[in-house]
N, C-alpha and C. Protein backbone atom coordinates (compact mmCIF):
# COMPACT_ATOMS: atom_id res chain seq x y z
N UNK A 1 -61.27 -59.96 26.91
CA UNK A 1 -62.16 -59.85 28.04
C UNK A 1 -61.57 -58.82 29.01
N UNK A 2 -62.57 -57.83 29.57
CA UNK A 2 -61.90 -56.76 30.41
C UNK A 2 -62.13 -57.36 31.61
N UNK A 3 -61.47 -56.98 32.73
CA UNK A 3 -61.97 -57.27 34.11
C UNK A 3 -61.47 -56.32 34.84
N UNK A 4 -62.25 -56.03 35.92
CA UNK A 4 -62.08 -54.87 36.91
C UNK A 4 -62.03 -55.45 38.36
N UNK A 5 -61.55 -55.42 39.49
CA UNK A 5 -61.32 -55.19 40.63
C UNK A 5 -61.96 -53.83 41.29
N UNK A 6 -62.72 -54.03 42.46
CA UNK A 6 -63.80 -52.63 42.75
C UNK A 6 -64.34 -53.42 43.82
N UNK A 7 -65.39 -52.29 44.83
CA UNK A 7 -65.70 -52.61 45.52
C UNK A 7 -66.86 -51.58 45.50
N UNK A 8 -68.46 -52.00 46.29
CA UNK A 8 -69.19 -51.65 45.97
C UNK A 8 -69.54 -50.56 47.48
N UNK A 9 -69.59 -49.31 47.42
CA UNK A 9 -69.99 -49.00 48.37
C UNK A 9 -71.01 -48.98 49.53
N UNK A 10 -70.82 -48.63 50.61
CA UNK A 10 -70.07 -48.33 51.12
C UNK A 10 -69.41 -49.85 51.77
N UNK A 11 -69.36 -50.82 51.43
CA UNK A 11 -69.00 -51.93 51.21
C UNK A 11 -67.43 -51.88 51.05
N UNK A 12 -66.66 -52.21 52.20
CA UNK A 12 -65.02 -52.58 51.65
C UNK A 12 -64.57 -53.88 50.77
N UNK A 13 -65.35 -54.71 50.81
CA UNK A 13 -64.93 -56.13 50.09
C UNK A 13 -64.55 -55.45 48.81
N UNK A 14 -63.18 -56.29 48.38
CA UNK A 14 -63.03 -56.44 47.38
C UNK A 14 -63.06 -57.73 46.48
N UNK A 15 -64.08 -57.08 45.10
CA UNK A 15 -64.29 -58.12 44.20
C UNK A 15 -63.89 -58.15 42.80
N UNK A 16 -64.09 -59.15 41.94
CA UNK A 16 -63.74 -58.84 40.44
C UNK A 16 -64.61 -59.03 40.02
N UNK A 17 -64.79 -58.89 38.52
CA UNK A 17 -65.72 -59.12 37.60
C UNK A 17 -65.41 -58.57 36.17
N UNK A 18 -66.09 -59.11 35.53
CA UNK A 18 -65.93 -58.96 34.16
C UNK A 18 -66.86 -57.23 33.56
N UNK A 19 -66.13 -56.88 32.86
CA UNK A 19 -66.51 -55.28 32.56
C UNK A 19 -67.10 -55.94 30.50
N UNK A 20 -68.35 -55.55 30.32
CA UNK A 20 -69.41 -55.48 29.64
C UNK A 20 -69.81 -54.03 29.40
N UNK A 21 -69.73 -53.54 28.81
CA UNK A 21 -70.30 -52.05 28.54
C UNK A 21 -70.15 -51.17 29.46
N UNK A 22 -71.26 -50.50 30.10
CA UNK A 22 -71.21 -49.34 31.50
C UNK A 22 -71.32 -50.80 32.71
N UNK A 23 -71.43 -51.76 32.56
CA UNK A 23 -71.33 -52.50 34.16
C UNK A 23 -70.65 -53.77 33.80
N UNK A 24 -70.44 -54.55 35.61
CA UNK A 24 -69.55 -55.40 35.94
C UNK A 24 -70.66 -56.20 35.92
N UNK A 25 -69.74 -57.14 35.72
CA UNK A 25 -70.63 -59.13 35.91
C UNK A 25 -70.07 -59.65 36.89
N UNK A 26 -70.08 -59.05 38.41
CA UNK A 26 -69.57 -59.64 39.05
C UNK A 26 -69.18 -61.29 39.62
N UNK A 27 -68.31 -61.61 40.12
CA UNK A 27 -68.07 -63.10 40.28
C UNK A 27 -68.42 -62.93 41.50
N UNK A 28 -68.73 -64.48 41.49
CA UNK A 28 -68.87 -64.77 43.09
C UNK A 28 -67.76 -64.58 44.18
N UNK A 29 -67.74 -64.55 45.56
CA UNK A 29 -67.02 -64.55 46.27
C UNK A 29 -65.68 -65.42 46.39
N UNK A 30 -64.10 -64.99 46.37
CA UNK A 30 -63.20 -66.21 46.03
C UNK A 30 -62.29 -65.75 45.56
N UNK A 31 -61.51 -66.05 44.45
CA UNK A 31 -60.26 -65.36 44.46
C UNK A 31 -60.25 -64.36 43.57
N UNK A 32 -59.02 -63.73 43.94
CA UNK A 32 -58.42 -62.35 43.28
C UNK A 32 -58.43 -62.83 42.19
N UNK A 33 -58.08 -61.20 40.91
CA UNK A 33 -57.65 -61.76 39.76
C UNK A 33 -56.33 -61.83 40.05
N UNK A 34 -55.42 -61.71 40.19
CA UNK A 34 -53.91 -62.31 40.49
C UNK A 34 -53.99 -63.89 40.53
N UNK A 35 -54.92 -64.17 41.49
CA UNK A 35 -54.96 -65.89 41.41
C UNK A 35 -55.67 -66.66 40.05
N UNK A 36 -56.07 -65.83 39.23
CA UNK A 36 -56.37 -66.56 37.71
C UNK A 36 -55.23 -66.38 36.56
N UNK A 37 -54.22 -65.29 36.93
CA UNK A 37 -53.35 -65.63 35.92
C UNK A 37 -52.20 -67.01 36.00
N UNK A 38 -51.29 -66.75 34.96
CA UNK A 38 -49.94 -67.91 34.96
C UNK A 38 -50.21 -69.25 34.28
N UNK A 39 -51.09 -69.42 34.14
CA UNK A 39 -51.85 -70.52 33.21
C UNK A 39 -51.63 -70.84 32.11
N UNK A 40 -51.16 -69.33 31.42
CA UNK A 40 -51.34 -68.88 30.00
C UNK A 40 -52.93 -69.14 29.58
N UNK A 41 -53.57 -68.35 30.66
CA UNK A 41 -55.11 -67.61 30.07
C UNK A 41 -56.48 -68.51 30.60
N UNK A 42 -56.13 -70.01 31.37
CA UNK A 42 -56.94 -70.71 30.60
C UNK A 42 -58.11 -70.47 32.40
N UNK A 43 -57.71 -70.32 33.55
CA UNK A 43 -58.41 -69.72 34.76
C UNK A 43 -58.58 -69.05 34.30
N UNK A 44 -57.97 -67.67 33.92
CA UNK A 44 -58.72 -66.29 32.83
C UNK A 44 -60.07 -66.43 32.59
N UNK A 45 -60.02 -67.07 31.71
CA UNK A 45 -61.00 -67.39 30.37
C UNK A 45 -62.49 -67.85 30.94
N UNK A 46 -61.89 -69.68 31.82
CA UNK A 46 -63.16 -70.13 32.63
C UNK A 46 -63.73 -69.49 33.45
N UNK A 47 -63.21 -68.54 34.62
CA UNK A 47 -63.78 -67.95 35.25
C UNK A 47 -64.72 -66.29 34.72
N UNK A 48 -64.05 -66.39 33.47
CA UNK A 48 -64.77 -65.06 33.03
C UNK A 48 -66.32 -65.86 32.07
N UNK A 49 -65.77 -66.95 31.32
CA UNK A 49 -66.85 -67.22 30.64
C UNK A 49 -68.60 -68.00 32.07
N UNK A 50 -67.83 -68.18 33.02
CA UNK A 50 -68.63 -68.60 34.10
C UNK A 50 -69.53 -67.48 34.55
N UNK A 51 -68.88 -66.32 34.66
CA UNK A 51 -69.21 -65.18 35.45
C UNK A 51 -70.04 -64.61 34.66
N UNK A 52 -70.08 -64.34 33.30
CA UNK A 52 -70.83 -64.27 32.17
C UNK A 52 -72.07 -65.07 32.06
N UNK A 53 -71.73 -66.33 32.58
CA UNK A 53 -73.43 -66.69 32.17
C UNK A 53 -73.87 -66.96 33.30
N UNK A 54 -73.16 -66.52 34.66
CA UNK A 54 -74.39 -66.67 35.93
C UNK A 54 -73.21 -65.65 36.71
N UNK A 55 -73.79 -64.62 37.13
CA UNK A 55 -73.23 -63.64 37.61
C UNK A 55 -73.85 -63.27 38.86
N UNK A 56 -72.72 -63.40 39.63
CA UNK A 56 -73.08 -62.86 41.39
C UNK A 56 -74.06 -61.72 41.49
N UNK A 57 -73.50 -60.88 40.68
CA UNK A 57 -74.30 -59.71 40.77
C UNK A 57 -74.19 -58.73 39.33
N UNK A 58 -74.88 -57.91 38.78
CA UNK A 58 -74.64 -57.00 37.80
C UNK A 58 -74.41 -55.86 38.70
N UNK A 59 -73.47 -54.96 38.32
CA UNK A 59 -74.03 -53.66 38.45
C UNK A 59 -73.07 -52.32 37.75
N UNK A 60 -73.47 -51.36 37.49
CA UNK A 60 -72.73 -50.67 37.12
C UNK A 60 -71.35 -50.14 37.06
N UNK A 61 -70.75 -49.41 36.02
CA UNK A 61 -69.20 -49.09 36.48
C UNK A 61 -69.17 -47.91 37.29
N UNK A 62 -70.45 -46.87 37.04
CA UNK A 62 -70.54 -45.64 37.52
C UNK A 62 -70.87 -46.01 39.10
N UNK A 63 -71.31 -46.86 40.12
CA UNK A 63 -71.94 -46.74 40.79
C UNK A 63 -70.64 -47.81 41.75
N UNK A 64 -69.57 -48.11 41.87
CA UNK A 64 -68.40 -48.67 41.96
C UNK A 64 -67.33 -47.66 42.54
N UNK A 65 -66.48 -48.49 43.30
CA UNK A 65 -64.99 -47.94 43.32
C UNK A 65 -63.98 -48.50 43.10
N UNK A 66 -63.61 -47.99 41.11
CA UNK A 66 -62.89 -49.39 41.07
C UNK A 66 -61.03 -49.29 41.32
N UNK A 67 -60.67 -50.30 41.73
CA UNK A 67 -59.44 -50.36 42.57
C UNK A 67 -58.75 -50.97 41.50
N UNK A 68 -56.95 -50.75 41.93
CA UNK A 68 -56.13 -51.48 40.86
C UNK A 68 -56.10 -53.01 40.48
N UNK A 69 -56.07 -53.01 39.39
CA UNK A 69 -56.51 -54.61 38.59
C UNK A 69 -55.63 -55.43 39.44
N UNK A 70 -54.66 -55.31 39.80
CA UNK A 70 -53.96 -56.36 40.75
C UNK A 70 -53.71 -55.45 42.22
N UNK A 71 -54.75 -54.92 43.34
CA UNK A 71 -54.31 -54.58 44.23
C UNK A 71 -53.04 -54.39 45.07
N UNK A 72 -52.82 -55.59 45.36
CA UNK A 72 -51.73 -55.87 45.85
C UNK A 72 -50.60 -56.50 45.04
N UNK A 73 -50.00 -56.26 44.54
CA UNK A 73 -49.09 -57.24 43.95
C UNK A 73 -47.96 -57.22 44.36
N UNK A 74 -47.11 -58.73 44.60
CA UNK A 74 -46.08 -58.66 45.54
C UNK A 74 -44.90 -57.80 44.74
N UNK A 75 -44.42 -57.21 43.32
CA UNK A 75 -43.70 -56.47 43.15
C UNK A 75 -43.99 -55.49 41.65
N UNK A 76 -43.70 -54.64 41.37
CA UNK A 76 -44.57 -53.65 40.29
C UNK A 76 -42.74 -53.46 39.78
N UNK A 77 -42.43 -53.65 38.44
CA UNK A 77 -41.52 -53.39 37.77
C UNK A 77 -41.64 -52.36 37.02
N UNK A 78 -40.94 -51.54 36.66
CA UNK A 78 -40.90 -50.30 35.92
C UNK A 78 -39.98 -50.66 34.56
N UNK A 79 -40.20 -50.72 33.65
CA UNK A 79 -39.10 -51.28 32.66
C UNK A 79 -39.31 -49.86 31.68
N UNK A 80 -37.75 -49.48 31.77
CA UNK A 80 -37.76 -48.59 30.39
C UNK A 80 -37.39 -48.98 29.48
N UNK A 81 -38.30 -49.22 28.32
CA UNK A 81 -38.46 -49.79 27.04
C UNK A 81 -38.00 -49.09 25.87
N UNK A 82 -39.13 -47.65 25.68
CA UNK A 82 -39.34 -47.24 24.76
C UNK A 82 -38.08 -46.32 24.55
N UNK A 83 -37.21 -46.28 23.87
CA UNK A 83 -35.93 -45.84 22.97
C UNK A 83 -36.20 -43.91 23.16
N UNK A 84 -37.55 -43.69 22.43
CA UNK A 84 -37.27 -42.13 22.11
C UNK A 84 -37.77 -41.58 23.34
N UNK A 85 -38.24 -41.97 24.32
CA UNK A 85 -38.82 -41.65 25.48
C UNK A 85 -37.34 -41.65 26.28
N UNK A 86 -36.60 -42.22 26.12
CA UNK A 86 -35.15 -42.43 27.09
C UNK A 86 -34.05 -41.49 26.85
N UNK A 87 -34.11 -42.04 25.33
CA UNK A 87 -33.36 -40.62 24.73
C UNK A 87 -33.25 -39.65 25.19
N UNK A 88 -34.77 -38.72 24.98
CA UNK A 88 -35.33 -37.68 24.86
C UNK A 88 -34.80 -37.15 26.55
N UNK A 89 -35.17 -37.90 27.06
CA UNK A 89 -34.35 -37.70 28.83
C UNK A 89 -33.48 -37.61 29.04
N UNK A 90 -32.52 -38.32 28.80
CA UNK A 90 -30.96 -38.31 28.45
C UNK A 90 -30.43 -37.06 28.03
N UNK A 91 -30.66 -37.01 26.99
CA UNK A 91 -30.20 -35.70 25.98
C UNK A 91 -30.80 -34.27 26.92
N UNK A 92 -31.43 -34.37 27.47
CA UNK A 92 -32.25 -33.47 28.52
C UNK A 92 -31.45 -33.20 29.86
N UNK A 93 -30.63 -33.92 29.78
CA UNK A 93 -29.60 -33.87 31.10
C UNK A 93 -28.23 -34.15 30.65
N UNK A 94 -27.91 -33.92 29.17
CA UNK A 94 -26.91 -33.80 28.99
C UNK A 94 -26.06 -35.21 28.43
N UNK A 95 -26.75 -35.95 28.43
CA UNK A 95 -26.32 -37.51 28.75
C UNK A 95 -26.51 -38.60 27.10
N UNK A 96 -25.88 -39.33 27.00
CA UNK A 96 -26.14 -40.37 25.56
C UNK A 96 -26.86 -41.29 26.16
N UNK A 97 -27.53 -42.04 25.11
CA UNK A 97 -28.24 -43.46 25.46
C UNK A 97 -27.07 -44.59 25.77
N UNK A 98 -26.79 -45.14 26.76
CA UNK A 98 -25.79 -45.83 27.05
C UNK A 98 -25.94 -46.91 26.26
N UNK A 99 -24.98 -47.96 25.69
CA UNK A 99 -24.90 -49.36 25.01
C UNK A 99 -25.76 -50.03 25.91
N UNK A 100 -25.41 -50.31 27.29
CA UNK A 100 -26.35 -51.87 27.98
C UNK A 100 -27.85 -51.07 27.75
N UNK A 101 -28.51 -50.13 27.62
CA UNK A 101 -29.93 -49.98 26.97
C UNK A 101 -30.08 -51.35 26.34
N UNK A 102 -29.56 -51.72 25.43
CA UNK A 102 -29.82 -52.67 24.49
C UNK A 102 -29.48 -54.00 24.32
N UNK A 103 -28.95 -54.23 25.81
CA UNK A 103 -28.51 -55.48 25.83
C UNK A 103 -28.82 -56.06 27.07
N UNK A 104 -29.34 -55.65 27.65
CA UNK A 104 -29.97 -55.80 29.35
C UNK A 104 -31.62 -55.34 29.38
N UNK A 105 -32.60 -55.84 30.36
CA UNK A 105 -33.98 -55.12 30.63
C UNK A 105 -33.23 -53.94 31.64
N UNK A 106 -34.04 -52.84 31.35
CA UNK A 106 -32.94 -51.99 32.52
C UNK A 106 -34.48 -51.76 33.02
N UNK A 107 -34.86 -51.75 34.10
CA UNK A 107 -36.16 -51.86 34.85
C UNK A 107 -35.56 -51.33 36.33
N UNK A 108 -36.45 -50.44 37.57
CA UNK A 108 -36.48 -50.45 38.86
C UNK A 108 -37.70 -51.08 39.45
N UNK A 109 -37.91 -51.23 40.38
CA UNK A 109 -38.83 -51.59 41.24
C UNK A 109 -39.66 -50.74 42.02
N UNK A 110 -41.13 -50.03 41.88
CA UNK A 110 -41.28 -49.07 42.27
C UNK A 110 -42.26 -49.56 43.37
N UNK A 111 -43.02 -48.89 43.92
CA UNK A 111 -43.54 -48.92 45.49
C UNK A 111 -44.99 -49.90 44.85
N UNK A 112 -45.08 -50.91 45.21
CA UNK A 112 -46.99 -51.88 44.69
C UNK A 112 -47.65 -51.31 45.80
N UNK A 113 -47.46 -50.65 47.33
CA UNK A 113 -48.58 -50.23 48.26
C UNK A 113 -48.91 -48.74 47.60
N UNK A 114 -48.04 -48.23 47.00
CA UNK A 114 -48.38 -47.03 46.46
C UNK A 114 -49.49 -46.81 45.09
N UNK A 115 -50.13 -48.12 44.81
CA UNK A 115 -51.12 -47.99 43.19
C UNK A 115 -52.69 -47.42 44.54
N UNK A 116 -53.37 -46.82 43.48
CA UNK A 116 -54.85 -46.50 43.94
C UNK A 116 -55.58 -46.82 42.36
N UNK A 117 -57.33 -46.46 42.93
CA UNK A 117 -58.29 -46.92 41.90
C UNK A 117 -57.79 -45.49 40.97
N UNK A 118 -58.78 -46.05 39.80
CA UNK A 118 -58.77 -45.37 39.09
C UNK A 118 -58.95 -44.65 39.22
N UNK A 119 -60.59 -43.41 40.06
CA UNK A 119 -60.90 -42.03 40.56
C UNK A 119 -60.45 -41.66 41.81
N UNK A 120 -59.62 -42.60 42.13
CA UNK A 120 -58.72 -41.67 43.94
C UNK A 120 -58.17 -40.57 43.69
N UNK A 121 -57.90 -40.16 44.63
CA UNK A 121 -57.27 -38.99 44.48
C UNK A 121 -55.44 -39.26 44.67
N UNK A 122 -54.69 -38.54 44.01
CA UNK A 122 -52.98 -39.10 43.84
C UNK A 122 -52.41 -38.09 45.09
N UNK A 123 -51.92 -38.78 46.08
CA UNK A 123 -51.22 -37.39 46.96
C UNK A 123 -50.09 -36.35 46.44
N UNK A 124 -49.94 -35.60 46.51
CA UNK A 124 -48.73 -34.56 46.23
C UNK A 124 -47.89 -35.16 47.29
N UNK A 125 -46.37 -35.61 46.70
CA UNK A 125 -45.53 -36.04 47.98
C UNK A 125 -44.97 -34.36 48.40
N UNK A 126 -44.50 -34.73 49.78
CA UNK A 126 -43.92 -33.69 50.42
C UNK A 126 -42.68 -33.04 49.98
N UNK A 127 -42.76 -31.62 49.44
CA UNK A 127 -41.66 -31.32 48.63
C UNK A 127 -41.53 -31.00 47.28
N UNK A 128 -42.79 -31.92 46.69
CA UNK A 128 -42.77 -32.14 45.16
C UNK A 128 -43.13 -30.70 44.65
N UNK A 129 -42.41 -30.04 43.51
CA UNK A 129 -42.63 -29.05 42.92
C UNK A 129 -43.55 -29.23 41.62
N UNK A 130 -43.40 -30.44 41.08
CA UNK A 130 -44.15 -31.00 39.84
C UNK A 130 -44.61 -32.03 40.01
N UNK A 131 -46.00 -32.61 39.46
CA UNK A 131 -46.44 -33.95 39.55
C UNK A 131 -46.90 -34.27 38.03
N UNK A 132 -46.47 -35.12 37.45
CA UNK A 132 -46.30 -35.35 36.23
C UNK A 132 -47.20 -37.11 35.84
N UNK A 133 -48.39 -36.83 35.08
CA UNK A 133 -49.11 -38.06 35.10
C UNK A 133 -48.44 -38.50 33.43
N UNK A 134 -48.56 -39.98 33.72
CA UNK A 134 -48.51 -40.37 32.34
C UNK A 134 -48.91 -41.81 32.14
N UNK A 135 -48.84 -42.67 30.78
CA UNK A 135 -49.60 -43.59 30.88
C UNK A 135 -48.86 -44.99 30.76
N UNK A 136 -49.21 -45.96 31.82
CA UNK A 136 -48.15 -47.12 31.32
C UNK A 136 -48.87 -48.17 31.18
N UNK A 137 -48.40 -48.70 30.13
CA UNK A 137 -48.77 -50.04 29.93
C UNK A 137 -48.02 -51.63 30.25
N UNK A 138 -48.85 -52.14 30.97
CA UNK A 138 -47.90 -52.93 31.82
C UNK A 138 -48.61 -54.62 31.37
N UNK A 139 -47.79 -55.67 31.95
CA UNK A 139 -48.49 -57.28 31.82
C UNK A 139 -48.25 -57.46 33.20
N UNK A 140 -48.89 -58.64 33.48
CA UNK A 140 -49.02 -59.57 34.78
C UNK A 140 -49.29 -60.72 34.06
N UNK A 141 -47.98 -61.93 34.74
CA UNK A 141 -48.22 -63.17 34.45
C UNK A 141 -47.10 -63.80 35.50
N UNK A 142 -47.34 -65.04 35.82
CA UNK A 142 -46.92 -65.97 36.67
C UNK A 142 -45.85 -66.30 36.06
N UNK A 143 -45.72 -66.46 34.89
CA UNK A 143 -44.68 -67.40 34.52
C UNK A 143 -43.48 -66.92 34.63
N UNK A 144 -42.51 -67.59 33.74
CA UNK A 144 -41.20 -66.89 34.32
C UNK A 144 -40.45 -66.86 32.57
N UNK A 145 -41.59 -67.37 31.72
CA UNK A 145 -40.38 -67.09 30.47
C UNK A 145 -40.22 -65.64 29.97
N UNK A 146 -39.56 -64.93 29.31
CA UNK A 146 -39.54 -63.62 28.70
C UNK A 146 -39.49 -63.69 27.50
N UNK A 147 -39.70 -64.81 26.84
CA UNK A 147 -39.46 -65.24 25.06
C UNK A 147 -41.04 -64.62 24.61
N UNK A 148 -42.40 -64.89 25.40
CA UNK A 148 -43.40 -64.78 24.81
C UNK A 148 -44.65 -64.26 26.08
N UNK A 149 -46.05 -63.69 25.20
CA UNK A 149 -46.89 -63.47 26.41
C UNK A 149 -48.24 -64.00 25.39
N UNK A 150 -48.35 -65.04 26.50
CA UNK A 150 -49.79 -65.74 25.98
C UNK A 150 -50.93 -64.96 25.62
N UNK A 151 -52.14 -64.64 24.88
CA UNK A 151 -52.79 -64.53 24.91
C UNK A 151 -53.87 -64.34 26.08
N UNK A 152 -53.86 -64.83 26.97
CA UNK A 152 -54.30 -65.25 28.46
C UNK A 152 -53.93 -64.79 29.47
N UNK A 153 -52.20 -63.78 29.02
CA UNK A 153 -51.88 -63.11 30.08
C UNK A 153 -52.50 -61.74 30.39
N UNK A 154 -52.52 -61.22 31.04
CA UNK A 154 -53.04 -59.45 31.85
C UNK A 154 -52.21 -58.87 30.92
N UNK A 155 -52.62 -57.41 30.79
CA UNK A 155 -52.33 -56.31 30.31
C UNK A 155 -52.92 -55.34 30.67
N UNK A 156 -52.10 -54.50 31.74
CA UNK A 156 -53.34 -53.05 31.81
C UNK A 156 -52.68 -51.98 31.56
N UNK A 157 -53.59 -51.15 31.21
CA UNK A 157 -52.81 -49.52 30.91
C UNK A 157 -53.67 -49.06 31.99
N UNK A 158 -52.49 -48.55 32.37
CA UNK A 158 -52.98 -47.24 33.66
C UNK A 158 -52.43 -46.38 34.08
N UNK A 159 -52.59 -45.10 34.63
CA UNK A 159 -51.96 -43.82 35.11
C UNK A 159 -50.79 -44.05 35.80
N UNK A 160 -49.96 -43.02 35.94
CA UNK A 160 -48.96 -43.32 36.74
C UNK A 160 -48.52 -41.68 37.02
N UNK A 161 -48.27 -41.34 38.00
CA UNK A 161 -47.50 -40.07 38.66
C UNK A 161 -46.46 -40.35 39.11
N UNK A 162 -45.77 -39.26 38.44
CA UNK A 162 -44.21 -38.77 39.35
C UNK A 162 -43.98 -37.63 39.28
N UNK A 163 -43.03 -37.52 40.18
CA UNK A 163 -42.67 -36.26 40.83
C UNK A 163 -41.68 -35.80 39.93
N UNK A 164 -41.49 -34.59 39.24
CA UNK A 164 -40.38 -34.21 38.37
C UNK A 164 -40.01 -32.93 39.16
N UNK A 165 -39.62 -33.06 40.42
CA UNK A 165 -39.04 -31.71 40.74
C UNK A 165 -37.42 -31.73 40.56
N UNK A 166 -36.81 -30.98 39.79
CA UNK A 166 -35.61 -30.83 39.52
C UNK A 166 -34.74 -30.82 40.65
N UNK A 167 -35.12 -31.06 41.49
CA UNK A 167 -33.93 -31.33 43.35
C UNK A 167 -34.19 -32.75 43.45
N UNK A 168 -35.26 -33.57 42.78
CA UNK A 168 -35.27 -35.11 43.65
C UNK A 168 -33.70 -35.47 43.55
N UNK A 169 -33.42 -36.26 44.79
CA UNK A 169 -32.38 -36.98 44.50
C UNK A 169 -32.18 -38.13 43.19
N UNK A 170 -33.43 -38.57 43.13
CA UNK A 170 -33.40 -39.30 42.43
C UNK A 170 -32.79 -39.07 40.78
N UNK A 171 -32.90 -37.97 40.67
CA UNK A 171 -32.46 -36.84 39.30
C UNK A 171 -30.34 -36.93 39.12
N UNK A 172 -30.38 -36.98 40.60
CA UNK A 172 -28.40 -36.94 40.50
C UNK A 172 -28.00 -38.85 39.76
N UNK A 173 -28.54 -39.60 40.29
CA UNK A 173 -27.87 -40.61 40.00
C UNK A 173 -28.70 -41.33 38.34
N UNK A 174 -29.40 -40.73 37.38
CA UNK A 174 -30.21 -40.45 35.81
C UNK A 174 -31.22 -41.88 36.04
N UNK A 175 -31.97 -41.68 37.48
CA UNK A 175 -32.90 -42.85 37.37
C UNK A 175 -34.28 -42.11 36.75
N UNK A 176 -34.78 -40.54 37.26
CA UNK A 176 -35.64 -40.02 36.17
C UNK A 176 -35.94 -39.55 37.83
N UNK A 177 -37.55 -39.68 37.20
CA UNK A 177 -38.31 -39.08 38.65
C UNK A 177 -38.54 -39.89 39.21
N UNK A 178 -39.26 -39.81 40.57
CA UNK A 178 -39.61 -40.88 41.62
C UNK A 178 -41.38 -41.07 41.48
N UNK A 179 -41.42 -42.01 40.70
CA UNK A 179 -42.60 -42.58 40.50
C UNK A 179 -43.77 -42.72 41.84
N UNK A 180 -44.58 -42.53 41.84
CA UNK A 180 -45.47 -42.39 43.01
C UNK A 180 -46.77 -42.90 43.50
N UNK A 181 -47.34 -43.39 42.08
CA UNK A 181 -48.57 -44.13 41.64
C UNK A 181 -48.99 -45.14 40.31
């Protein structure tokens, strides 16, 4: 089940709803999707199969502004995962894949006031010589185990910018670029 976060212009409320083809099934007025996960799926599920068969409102995706699936979220983790993606950086600055890679989550914490919708526009930070988009795929869930991810938990892929100007500070101490969106 997809769900979107958006708001209908020129209308600031923000709402959710379930994404069906080109439009939303909006829900009624009430909580975020943040407040349906951690369950392992099962608020997910009811509130989407609800919204589905009696829906606040229909309306299109084109005719929307849709905002990040978890607006606000109290913290956005960055986890570098993928091996040849790290490498490939490393070796790019001269550097080996260190041992704790593989024995630790090696993750930072990047800015959650800094996400926008999907068609905003991304600012150029001040300074930046390069702005570099790419795509991450991320989960949201309440719980706290790391052994498994329910079925029921969030998953979104979405854009992300950083700044790759070869002066960030961020470049001296091999954290990468300074992520921005």
């Amino acid at each position: 089940m997809r769900w979107a976060t958006f708001q209908i212009p020129p209308a600031t409320r923000e709402r959710i709803g379930v994404v069906r083809g080109d439009e939303i099934h909006a829900m009624a007025a009430g909580p975020r999707l943040i407040d349906l996960l951690g369950d392992g799926g099962e608020r997910l599920a009811a509130a989407g199969a609800k919204t589905l068969a009696s829906p606040a409102e229909v309306v299109r995706v084109d005719r929307v502004r849709l905002l990040p699936p978890i607006s606000r979220p109290p913290a956005v983790r960055d986890f570098m995962t993928f091996r040849q993606h790290i490498e490939t950086i490393r070796k790019s600055q001269g550097l080996e894949l260190p041992k704790q890679f593989f024995e630790i989550p090696v993750f930072y914490f990047t800015n959650p006031h800094a996400l926008v919708g999907a068609h905003d526009p991304v600012p150029m930070p001040p300074g930046c010589q390069n702005l570099d988009f790419e795509c991450e795929i991320g989960g949201s869930s309440r719980t706290r185990s790391t052994r498994s991810t329910s079925a029921g938990d969030a998953s979104v892929l979405a854009p992300a910018a950083a700044s790759r100007s070869p002066s960030s500070p961020s470049r001296s101490i091999s954290l990468g670029p300074a992520a921005i969106a």
